[in-house]
PDB file of N, CA and C in Angstrom:
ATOM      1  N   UNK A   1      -5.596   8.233  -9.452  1.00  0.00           N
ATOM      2  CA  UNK A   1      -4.191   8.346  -9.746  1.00  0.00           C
ATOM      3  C   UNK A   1      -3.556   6.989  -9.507  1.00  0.00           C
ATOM      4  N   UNK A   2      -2.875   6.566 -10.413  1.00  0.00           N
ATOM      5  CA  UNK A   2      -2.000   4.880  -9.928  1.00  0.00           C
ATOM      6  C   UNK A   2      -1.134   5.260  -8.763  1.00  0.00           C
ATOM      7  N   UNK A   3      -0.809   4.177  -8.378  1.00  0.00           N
ATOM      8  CA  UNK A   3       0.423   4.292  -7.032  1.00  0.00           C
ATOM      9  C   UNK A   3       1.550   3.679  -7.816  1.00  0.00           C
ATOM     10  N   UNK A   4       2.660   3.503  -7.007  1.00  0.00           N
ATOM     11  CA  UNK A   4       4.261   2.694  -7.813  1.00  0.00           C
ATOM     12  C   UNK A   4       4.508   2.605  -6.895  1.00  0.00           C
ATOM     13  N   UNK A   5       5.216   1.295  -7.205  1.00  0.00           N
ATOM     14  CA  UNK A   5       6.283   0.769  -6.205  1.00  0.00           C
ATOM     15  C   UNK A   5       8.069   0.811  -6.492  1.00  0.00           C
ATOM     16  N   UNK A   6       8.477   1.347  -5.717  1.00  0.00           N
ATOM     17  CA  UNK A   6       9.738   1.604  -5.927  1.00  0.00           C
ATOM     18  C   UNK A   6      10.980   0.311  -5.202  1.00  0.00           C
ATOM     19  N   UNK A   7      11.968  -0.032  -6.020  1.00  0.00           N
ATOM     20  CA  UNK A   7      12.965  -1.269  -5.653  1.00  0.00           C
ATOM     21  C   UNK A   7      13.288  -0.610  -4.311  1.00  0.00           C
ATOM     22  N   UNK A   8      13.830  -1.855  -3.246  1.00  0.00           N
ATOM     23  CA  UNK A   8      14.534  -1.446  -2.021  1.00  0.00           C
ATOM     24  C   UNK A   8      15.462  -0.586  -1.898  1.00  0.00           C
ATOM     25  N   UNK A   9      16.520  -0.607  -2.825  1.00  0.00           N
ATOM     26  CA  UNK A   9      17.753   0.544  -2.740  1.00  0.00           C
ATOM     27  C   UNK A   9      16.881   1.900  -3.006  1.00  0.00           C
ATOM     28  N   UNK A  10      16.105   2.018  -4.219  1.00  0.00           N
ATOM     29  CA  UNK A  10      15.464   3.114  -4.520  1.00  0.00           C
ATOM     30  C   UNK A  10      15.077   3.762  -3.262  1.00  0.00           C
ATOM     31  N   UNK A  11      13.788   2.967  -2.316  1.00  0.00           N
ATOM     32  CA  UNK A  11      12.985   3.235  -1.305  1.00  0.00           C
ATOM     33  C   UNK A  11      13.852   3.338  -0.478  1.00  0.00           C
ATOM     34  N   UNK A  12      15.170   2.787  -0.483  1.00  0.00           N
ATOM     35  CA  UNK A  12      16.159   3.330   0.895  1.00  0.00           C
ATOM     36  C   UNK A  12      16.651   4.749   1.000  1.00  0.00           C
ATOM     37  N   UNK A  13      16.900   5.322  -0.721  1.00  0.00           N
ATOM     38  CA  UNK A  13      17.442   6.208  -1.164  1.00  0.00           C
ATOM     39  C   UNK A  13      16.528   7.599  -1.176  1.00  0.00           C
ATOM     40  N   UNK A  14      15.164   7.217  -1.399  1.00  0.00           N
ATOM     41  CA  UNK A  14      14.163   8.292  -1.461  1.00  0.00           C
ATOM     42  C   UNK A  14      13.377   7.955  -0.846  1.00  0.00           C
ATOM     43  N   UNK A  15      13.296   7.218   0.646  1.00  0.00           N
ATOM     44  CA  UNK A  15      11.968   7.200   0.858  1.00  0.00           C
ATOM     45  C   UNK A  15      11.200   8.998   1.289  1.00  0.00           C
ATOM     46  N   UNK A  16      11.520   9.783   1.408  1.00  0.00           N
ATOM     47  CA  UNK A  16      10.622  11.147   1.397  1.00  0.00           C
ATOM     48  C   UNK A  16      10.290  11.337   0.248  1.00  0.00           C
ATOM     49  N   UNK A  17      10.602  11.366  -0.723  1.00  0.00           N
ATOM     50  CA  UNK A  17       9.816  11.474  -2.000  1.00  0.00           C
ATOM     51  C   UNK A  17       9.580  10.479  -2.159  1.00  0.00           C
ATOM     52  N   UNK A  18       8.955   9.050  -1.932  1.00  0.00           N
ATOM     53  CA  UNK A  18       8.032   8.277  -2.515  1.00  0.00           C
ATOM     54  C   UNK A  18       7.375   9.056  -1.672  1.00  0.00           C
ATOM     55  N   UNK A  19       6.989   8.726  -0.090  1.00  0.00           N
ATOM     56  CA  UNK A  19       5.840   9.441   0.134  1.00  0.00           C
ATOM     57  C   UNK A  19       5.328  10.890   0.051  1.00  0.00           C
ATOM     58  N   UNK A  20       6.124  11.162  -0.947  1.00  0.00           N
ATOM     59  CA  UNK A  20       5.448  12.688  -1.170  1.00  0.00           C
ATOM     60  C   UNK A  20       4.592  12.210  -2.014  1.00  0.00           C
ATOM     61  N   UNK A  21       5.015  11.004  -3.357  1.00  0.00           N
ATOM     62  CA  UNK A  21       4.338  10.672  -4.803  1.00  0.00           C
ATOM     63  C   UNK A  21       3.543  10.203  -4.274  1.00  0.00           C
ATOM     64  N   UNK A  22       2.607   9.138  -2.926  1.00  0.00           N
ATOM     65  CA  UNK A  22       2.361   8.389  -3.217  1.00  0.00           C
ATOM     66  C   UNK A  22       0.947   9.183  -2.541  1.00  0.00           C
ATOM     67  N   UNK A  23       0.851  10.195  -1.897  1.00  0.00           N
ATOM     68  CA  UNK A  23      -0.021  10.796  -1.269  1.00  0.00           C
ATOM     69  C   UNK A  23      -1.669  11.292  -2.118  1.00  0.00           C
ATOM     70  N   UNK A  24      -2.362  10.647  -2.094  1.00  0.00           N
ATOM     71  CA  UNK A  24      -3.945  10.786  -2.388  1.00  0.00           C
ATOM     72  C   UNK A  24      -4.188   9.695  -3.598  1.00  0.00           C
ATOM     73  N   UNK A  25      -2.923   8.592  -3.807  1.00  0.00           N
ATOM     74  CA  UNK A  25      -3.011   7.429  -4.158  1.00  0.00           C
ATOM     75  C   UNK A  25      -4.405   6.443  -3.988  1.00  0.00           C
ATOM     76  N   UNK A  26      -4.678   5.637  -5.030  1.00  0.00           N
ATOM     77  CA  UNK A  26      -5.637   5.075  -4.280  1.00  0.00           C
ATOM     78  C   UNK A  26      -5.950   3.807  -5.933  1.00  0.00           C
ATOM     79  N   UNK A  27      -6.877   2.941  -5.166  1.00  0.00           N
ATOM     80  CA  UNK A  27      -6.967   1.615  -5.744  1.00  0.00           C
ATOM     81  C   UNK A  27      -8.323   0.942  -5.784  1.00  0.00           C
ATOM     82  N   UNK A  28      -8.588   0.096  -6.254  1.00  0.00           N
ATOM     83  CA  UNK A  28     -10.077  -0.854  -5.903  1.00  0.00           C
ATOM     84  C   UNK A  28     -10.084  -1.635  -6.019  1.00  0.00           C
ATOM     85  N   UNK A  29     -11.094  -3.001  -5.280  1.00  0.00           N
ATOM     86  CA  UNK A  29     -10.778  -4.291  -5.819  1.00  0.00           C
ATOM     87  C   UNK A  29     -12.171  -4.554  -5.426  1.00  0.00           C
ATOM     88  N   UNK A  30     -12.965  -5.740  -6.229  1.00  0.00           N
ATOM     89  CA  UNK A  30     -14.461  -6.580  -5.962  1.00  0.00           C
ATOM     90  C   UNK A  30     -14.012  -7.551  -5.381  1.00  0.00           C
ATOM     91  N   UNK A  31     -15.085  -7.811  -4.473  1.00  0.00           N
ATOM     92  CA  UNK A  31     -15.377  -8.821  -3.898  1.00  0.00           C
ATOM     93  C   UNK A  31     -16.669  -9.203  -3.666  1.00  0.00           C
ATOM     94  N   UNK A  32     -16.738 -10.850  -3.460  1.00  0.00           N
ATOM     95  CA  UNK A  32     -18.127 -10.849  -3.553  1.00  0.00           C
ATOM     96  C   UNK A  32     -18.393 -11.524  -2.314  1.00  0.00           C
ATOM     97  N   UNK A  33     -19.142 -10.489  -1.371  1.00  0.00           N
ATOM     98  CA  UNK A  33     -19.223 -10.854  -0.112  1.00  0.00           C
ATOM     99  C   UNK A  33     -20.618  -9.884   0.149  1.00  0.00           C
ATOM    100  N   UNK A  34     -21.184 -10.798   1.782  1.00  0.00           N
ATOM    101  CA  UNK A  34     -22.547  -9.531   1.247  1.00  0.00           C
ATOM    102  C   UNK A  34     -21.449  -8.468   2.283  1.00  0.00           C
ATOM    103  N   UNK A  35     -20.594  -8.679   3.528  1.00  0.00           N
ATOM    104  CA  UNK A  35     -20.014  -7.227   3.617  1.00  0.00           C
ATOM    105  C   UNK A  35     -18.518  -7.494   3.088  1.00  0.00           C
ATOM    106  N   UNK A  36     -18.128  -6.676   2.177  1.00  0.00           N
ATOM    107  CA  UNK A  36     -16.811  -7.010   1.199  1.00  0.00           C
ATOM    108  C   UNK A  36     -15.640  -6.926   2.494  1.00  0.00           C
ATOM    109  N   UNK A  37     -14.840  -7.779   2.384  1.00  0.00           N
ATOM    110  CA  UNK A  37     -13.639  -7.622   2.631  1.00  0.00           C
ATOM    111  C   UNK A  37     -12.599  -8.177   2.076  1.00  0.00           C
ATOM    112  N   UNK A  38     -11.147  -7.927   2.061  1.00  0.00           N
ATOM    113  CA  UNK A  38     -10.181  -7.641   1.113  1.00  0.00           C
ATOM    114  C   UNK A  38      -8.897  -8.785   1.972  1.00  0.00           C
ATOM    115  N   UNK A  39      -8.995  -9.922   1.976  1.00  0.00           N
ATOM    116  CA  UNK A  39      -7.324 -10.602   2.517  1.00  0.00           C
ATOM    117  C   UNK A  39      -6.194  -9.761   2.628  1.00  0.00           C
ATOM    118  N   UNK A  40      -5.076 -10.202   3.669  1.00  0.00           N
ATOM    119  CA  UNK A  40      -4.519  -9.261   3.393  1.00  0.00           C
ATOM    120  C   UNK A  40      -3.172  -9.620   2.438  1.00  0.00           C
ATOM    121  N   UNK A  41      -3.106 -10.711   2.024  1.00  0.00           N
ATOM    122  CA  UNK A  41      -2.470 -11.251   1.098  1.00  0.00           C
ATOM    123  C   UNK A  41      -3.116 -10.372  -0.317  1.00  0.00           C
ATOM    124  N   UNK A  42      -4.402 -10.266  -0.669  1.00  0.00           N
ATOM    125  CA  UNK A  42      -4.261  -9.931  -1.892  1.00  0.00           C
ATOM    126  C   UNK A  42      -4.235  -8.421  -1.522  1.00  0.00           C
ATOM    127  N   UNK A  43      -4.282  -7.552  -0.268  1.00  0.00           N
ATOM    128  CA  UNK A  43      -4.460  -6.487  -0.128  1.00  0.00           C
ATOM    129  C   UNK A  43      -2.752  -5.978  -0.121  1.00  0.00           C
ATOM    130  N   UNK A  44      -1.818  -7.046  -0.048  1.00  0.00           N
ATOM    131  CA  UNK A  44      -0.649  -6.333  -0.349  1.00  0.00           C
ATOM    132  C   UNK A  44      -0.014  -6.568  -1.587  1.00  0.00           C
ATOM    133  N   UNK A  45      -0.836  -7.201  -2.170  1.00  0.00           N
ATOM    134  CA  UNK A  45      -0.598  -7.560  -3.735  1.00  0.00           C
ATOM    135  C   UNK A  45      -0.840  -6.208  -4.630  1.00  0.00           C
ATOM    136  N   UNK A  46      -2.140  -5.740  -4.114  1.00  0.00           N
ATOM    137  CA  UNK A  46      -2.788  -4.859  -4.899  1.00  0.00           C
ATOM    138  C   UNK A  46      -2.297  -3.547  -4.683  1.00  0.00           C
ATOM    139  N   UNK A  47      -1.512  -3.151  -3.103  1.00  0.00           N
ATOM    140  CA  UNK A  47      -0.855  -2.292  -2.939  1.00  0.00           C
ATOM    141  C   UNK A  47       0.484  -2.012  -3.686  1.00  0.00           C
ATOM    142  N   UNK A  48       1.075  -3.773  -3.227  1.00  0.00           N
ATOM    143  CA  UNK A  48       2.479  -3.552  -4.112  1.00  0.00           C
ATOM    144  C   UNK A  48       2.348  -3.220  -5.930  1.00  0.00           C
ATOM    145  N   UNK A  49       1.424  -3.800  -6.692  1.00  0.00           N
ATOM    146  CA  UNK A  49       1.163  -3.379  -8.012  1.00  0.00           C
ATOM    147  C   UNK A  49       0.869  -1.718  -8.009  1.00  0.00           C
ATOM    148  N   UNK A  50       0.476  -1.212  -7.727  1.00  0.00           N
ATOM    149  CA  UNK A  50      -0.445   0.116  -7.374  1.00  0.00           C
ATOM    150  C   UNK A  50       0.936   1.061  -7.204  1.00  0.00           C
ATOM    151  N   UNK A  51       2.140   0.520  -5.845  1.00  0.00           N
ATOM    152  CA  UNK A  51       3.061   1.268  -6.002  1.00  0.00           C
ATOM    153  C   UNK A  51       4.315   1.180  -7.286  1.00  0.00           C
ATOM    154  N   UNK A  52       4.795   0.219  -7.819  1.00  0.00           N
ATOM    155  CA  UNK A  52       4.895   0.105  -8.718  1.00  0.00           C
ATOM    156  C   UNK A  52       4.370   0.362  -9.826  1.00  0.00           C
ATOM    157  N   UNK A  53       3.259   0.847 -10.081  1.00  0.00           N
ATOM    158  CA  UNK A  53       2.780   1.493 -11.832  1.00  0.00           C
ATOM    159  C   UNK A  53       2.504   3.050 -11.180  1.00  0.00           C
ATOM    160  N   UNK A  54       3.050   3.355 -10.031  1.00  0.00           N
ATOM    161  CA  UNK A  54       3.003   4.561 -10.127  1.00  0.00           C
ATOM    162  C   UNK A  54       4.249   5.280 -10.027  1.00  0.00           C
ATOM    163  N   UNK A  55       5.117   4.709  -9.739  1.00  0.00           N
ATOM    164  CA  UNK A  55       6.460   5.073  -9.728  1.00  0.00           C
ATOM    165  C   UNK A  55       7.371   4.624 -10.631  1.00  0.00           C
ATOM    166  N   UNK A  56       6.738   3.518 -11.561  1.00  0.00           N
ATOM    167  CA  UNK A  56       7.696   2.585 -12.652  1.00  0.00           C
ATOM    168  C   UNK A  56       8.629   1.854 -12.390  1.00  0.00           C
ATOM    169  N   UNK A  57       8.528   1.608 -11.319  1.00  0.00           N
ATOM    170  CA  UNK A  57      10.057   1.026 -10.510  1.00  0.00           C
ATOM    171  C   UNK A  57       9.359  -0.414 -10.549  1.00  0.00           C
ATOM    172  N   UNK A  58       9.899  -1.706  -9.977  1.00  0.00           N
ATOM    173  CA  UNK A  58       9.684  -2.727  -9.543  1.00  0.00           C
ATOM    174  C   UNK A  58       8.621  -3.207  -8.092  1.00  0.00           C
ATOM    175  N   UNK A  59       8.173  -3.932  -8.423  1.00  0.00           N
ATOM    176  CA  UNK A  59       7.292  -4.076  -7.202  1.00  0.00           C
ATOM    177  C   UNK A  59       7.723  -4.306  -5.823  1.00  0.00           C
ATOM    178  N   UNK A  60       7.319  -3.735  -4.617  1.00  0.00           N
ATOM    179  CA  UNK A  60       8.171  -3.367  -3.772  1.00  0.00           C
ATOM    180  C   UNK A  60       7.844  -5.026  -2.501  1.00  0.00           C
ATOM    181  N   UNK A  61       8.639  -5.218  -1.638  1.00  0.00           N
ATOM    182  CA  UNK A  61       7.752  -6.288  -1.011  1.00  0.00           C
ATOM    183  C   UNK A  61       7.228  -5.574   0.274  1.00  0.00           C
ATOM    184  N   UNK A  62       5.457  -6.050   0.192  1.00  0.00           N
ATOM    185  CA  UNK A  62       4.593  -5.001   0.810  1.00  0.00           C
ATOM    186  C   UNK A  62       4.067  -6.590   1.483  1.00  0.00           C
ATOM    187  N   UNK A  63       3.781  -6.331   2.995  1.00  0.00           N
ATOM    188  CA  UNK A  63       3.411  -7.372   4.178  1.00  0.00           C
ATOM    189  C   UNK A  63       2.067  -6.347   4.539  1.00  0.00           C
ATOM    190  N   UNK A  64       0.938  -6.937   5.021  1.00  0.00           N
ATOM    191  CA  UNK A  64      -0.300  -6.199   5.389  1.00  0.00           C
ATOM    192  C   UNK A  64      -1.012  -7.349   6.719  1.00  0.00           C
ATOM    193  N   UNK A  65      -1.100  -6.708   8.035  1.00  0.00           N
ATOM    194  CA  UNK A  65      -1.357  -7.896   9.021  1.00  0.00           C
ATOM    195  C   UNK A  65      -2.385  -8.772   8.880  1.00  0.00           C
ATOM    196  N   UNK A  66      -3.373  -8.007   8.232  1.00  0.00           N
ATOM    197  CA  UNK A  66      -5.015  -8.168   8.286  1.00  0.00           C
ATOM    198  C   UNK A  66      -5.340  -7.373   6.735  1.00  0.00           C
ATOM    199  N   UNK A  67      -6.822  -8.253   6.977  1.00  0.00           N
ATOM    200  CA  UNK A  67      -7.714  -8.110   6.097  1.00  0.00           C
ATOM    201  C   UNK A  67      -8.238  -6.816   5.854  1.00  0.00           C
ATOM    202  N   UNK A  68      -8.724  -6.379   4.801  1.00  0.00           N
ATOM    203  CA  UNK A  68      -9.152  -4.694   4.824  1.00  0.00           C
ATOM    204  C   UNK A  68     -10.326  -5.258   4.625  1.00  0.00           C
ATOM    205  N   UNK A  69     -11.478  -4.113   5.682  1.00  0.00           N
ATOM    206  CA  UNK A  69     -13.263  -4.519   6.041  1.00  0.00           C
ATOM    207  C   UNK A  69     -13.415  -3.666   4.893  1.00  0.00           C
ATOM    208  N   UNK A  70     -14.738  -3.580   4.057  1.00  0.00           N
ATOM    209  CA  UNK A  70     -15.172  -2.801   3.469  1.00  0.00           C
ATOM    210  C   UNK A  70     -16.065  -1.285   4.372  1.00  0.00           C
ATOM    211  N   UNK A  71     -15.328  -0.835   5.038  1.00  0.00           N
ATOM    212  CA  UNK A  71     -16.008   0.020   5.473  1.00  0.00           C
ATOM    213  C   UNK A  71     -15.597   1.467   5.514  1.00  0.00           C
ATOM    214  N   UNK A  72     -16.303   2.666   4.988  1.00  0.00           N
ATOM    215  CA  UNK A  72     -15.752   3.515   4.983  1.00  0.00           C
ATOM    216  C   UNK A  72     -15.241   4.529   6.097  1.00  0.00           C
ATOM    217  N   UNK A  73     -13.606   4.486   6.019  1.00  0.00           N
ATOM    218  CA  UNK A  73     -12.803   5.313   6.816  1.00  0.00           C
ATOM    219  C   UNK A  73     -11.749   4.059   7.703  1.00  0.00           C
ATOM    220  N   UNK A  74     -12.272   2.843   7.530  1.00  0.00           N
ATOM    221  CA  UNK A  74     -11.496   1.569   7.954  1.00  0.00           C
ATOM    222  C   UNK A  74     -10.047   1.897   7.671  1.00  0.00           C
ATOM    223  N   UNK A  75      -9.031   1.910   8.202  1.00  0.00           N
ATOM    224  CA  UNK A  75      -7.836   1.698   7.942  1.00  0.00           C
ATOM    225  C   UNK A  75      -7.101   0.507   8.546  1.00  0.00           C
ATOM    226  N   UNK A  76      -5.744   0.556   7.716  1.00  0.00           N
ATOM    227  CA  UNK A  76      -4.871  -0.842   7.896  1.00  0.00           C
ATOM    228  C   UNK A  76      -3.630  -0.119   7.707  1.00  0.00           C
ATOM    229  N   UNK A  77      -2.564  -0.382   8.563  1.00  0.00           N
ATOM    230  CA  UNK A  77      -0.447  -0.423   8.218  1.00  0.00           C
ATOM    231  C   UNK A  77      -0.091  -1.617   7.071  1.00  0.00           C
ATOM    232  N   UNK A  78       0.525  -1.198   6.250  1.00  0.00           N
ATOM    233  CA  UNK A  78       1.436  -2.269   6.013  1.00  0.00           C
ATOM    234  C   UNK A  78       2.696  -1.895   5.727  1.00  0.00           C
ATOM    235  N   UNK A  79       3.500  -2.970   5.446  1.00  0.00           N
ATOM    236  CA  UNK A  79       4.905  -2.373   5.538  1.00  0.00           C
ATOM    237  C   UNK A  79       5.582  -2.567   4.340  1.00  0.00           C
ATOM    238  N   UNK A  80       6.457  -1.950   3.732  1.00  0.00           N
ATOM    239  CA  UNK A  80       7.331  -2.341   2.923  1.00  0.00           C
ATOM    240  C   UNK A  80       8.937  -2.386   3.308  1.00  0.00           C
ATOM    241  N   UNK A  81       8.735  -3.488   2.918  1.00  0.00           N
ATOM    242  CA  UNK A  81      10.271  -3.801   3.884  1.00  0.00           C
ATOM    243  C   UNK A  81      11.323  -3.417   2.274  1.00  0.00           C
ATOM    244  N   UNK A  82      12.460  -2.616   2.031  1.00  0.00           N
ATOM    245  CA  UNK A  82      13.930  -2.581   0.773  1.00  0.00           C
ATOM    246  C   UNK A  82      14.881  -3.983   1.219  1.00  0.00           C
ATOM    247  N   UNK A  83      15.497  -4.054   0.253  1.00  0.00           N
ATOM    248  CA  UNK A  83      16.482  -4.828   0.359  1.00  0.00           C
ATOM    249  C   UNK A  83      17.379  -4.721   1.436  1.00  0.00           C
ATOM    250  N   UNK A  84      17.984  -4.096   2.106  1.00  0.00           N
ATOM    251  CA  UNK A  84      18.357  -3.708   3.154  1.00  0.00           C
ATOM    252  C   UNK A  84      17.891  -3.933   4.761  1.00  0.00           C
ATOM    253  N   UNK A  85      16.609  -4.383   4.662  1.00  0.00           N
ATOM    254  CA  UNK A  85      15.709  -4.395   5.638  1.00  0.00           C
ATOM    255  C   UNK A  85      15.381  -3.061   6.469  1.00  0.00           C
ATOM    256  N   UNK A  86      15.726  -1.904   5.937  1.00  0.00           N
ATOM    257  CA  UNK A  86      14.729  -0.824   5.984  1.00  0.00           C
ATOM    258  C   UNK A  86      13.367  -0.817   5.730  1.00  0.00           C
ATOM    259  N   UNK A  87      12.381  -0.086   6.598  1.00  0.00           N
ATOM    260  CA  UNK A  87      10.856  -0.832   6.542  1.00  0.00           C
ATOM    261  C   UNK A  87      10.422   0.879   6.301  1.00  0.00           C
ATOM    262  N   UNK A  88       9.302   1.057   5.688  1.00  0.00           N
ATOM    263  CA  UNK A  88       8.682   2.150   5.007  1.00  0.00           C
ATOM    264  C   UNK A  88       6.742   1.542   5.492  1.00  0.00           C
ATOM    265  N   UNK A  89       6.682   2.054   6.005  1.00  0.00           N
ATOM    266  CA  UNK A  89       4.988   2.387   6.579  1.00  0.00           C
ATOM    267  C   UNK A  89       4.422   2.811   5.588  1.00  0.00           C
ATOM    268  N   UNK A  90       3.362   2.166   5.122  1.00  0.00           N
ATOM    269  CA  UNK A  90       2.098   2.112   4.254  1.00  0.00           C
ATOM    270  C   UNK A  90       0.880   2.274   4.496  1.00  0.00           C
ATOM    271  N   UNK A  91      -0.080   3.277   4.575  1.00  0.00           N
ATOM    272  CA  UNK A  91      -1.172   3.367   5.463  1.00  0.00           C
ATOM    273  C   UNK A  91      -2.650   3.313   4.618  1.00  0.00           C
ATOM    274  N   UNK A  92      -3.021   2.256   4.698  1.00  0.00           N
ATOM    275  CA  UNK A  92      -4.662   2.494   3.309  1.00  0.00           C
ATOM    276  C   UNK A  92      -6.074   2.380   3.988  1.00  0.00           C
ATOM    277  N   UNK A  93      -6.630   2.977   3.295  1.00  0.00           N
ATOM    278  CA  UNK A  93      -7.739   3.990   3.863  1.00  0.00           C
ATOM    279  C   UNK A  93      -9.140   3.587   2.636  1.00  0.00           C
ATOM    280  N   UNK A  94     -10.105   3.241   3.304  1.00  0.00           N
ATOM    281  CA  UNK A  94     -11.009   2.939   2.676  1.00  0.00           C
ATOM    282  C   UNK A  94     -11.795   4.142   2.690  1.00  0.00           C
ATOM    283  N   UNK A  95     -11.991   4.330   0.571  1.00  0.00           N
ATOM    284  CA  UNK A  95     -12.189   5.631   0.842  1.00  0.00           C
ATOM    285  C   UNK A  95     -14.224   5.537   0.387  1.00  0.00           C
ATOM    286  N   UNK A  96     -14.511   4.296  -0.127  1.00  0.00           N
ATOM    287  CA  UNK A  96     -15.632   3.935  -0.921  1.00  0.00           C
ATOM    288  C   UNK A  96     -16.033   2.540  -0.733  1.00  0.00           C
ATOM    289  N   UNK A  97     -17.570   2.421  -0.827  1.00  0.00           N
ATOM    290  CA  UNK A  97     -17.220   0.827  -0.876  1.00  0.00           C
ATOM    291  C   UNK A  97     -18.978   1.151  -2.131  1.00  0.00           C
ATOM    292  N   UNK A  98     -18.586   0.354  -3.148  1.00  0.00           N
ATOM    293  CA  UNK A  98     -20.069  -0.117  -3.989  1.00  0.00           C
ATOM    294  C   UNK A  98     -20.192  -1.142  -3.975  1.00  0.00           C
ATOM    295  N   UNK A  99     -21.207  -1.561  -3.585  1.00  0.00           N
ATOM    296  CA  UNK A  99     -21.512  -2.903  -3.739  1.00  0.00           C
ATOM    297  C   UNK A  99     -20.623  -4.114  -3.118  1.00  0.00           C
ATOM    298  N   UNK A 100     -19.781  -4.634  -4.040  1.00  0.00           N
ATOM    299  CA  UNK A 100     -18.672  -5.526  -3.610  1.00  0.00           C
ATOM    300  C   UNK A 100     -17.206  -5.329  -3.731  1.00  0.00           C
ATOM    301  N   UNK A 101     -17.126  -4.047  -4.597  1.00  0.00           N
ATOM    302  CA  UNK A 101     -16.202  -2.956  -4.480  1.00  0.00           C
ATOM    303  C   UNK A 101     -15.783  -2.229  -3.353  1.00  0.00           C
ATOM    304  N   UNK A 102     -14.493  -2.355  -3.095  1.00  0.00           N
ATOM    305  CA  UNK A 102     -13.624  -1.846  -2.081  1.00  0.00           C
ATOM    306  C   UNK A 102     -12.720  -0.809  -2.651  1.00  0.00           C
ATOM    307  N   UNK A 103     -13.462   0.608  -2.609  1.00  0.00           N
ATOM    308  CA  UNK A 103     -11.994   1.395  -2.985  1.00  0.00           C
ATOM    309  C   UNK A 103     -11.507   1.805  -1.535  1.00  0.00           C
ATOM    310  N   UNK A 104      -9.885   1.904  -2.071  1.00  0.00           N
ATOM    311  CA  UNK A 104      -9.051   2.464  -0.918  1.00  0.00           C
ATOM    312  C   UNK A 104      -7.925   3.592  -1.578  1.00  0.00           C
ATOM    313  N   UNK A 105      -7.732   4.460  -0.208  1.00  0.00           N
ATOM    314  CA  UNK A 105      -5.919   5.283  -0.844  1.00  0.00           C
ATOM    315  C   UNK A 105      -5.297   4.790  -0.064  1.00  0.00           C
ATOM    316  N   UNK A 106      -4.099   5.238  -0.744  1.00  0.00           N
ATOM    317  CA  UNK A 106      -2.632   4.642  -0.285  1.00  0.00           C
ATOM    318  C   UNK A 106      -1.820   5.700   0.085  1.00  0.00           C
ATOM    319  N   UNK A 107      -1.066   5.772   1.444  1.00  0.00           N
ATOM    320  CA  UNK A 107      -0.382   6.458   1.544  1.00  0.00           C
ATOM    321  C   UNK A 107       0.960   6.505   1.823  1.00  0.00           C
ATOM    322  N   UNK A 108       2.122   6.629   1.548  1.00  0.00           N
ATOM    323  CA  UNK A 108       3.435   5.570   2.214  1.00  0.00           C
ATOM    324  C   UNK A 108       3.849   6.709   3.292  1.00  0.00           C
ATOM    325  N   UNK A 109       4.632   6.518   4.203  1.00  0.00           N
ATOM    326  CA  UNK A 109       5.056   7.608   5.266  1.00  0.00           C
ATOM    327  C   UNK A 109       6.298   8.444   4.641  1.00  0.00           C
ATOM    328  N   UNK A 110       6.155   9.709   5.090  1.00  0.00           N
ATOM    329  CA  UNK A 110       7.685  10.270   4.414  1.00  0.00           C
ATOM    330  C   UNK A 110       8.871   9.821   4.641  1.00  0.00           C
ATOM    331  N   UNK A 111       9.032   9.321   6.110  1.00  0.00           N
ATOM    332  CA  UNK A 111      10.369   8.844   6.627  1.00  0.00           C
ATOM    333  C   UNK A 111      10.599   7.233   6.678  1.00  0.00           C
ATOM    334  N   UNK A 112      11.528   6.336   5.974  1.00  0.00           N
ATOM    335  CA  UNK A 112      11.768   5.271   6.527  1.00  0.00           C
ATOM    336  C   UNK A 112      12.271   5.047   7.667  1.00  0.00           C
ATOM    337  N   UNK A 113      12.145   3.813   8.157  1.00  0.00           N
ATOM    338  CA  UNK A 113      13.003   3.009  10.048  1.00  0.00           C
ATOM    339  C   UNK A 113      14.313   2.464   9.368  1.00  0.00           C
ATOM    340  N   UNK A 114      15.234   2.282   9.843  1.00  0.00           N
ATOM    341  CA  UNK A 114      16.477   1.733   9.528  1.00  0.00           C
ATOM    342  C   UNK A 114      16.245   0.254  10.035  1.00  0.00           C
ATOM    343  N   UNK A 115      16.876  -0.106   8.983  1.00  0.00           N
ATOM    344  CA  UNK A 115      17.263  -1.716   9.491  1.00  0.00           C
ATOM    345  C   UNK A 115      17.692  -2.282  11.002  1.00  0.00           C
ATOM    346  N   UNK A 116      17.510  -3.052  11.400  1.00  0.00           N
ATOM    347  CA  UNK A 116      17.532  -3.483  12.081  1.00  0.00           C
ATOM    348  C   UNK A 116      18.957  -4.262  12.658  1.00  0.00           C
ATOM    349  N   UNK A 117      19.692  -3.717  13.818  1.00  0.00           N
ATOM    350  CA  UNK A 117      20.786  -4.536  13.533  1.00  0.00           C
ATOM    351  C   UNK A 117      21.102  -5.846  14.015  1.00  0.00           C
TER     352      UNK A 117
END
């Protein structure tokens, strides 16, 4: 199933229904490593595209601390911060790994954190 990324006002406005949409989400990416792992620069690239073509909205800005291991059941947070600086929890889950292939799902949390004052 694709994931989407939804604009900040959007994700301020619905974040419980994105994470209702975004639930059993999931993605893949190669790498060529003999044990694959995923930056986490391109791992929030691939998240933020993923939520965006699944929601049709704009790509959301998605921060990820670390690298995703290729290992199955490995997980990682990342965050998506809205325009607002409301932050929305992103949780991906390695669900496969072939070869140099890293699949993962995506899950966003139902509830956003409020900005920060």
């Amino acid at each position: 199933m694709p994931t989407a990324r939804l604009s900040a006002a959007t994700w301020s406005i619905s974040a419980a229904v994105v994470g209702t949409l975004l639930v059993g989400c999931s993605a893949s990416v190669n790498v060529e490593k003999s044990e694959p792992k995923l930056s986490a620069d391109k791992l929030a690239t691939t998240v933020a595209e993923k939520l965006a073509a699944t929601t049709g909205q704009p790509k959301p800005d998605i921060s990820c601390p670390e690298d995703l291991t290729g290992k199955v059941g490995t997980t990682t947070r990342c965050t998506l911060t809205a325009s607002d600086g409301s932050t929305l929890g992103v949780t991906v889950t390695v669900s496969s790994v072939e070869g140099g292939k890293i699949n993962f799902d995506i899950k966003a949390d139902d509830t956003a954190s409020p900005a920060a004052n």
